[in-house]
C-alpha atoms as a PDB file:
ATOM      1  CA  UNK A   1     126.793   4.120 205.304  1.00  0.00           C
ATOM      2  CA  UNK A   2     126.544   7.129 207.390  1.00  0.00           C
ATOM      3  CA  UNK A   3     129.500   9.459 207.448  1.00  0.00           C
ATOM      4  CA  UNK A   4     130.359  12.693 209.244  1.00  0.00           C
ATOM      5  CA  UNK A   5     130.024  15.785 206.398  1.00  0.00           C
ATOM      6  CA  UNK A   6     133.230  16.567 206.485  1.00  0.00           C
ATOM      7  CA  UNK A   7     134.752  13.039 205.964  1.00  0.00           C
ATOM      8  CA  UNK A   8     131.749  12.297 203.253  1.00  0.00           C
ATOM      9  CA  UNK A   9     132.384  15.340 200.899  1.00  0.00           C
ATOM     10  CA  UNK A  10     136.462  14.018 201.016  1.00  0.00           C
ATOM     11  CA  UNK A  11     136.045  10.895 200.236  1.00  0.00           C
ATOM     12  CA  UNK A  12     133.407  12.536 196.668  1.00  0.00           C
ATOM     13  CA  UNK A  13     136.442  14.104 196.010  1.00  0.00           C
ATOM     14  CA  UNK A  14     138.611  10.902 196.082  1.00  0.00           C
ATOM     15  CA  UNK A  15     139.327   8.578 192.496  1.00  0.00           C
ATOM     16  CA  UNK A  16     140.149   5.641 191.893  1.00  0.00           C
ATOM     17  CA  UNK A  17     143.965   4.966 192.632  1.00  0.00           C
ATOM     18  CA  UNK A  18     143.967   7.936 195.112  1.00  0.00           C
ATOM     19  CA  UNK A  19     145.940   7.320 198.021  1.00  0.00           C
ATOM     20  CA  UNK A  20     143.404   8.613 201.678  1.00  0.00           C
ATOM     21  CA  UNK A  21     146.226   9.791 204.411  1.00  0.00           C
ATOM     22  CA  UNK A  22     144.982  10.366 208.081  1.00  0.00           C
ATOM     23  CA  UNK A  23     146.477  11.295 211.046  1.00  0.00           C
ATOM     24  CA  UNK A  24     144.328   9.287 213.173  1.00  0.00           C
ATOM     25  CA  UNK A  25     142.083   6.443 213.483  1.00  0.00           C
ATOM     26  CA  UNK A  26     139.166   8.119 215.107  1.00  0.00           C
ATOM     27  CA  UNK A  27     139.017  10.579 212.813  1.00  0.00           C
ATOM     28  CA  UNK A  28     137.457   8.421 209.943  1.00  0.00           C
ATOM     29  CA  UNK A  29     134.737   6.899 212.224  1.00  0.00           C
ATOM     30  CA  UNK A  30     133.029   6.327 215.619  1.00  0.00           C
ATOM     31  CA  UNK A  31     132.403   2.607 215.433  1.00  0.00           C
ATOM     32  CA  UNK A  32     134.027  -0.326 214.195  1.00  0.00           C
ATOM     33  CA  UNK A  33     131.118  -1.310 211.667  1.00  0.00           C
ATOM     34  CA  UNK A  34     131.723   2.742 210.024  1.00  0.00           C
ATOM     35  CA  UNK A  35     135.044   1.870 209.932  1.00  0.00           C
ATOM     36  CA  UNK A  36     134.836  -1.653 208.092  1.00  0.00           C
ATOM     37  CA  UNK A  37     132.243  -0.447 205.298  1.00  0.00           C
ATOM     38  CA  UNK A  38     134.460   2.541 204.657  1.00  0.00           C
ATOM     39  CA  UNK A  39     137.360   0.330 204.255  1.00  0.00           C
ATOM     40  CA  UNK A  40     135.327  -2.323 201.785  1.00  0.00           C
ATOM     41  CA  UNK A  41     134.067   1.644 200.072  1.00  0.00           C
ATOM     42  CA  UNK A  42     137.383   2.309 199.645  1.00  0.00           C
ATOM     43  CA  UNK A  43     138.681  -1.056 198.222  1.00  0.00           C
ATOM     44  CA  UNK A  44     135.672  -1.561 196.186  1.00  0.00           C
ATOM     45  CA  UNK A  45     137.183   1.910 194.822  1.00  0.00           C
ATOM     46  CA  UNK A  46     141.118   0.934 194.505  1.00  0.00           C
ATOM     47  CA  UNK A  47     141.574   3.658 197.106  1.00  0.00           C
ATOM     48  CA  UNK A  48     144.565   2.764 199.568  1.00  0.00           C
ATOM     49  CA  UNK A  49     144.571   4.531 203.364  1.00  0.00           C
ATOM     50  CA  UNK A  50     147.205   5.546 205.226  1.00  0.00           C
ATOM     51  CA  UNK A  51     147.428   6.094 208.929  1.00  0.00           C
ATOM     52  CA  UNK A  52     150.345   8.138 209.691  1.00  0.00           C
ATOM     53  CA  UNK A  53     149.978   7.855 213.480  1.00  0.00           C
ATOM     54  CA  UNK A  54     150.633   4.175 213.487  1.00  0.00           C
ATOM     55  CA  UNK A  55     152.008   3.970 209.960  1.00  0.00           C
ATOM     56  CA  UNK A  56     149.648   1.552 208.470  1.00  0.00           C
ATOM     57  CA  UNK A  57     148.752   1.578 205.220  1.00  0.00           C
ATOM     58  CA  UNK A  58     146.012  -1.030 203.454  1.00  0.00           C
ATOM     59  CA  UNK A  59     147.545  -1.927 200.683  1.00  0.00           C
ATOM     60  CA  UNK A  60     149.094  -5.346 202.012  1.00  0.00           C
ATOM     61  CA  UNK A  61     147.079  -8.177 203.951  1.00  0.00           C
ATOM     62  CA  UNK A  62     149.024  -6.874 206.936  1.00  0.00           C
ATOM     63  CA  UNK A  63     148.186  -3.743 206.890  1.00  0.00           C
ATOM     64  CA  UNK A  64     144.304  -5.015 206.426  1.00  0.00           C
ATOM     65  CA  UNK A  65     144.471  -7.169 209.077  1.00  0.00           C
ATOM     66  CA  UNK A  66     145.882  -4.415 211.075  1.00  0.00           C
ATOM     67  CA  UNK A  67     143.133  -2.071 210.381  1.00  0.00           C
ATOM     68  CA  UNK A  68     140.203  -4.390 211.213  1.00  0.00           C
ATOM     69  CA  UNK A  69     141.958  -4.632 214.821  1.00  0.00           C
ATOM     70  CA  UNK A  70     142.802  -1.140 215.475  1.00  0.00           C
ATOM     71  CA  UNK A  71     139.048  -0.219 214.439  1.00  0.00           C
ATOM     72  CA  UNK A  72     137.984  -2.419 217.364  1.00  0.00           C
ATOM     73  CA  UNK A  73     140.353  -1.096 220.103  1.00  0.00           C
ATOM     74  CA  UNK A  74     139.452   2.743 218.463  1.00  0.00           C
ATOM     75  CA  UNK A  75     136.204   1.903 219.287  1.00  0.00           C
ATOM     76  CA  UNK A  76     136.608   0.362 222.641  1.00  0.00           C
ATOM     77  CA  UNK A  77     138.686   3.425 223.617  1.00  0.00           C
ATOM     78  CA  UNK A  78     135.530   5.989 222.340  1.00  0.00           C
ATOM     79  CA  UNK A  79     133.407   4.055 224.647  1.00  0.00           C
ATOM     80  CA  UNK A  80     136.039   4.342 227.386  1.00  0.00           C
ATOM     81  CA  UNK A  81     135.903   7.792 227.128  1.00  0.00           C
ATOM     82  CA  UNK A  82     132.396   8.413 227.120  1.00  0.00           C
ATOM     83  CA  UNK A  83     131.960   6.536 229.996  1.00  0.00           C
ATOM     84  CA  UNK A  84     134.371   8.466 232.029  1.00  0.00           C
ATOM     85  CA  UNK A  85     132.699  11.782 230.808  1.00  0.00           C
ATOM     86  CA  UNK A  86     129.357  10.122 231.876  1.00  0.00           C
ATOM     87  CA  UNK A  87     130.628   9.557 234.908  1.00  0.00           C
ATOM     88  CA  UNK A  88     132.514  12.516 235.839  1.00  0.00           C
ATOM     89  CA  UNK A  89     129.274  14.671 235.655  1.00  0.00           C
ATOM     90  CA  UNK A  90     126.993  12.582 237.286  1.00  0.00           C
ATOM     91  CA  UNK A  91     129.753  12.601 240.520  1.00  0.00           C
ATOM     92  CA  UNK A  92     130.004  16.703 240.202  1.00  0.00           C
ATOM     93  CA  UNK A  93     126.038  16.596 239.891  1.00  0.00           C
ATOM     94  CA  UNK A  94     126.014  13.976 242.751  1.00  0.00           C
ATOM     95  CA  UNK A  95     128.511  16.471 244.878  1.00  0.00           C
ATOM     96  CA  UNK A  96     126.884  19.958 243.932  1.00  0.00           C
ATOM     97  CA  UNK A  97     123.184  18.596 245.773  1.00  0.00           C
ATOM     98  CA  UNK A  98     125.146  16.817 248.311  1.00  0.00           C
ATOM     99  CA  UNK A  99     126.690  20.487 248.846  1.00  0.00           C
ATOM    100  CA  UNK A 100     130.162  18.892 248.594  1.00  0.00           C
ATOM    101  CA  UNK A 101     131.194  21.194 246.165  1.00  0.00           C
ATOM    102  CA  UNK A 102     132.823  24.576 246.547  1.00  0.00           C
END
């Protein structure tokens, strides 16, 4: 599993029964496959998460099922974004040689 350093050297400091509170979704991974293996890691390990900006937490079915979905529409909404990034510099690159832009 690949993992951002910052997220990888928290979760070697984690232990079994250790509770993993995050603010955000998209803060523990880019794509919904990151997310899923890091939530099997972290049940493997008897690790519960908790996501305090939609107060989920993974230690009920619910709150499983809950995850799996939200990692979906996280990722959906990354590649939202991107694309409008994309897209917003190819139309200033598109306007600057069109001489369009002041």
């Amino acid at each position: 599993m690949k993992r951002v350093k910052r997220v990888s050297s928290c979760l070697d400091y984690l232990r079994e029964g250790d509770i993993l509170v995050i603010y955000k979704l998209d803060r523990l991974g880019r794509t919904t496959k990151q997310l899923i293996e890091l939530s099997q890691w972290l049940e493997e390990n008897n690790i519960d998460l908790h996501i305090i900006d939609m107060n989920v937490s993974t230690k009920d079915a619910m709150g499983k099922m809950f995850f799996t979905m939200m990692s979906a529409f996280s990722e959906l909404e990354a590649n939202r974004f991107c694309c409008k990034v994309t897209f917003k510099r190819y139309t200033i690159k598109l306007t600057k040689t069109r001489r369009f832009y002041q």
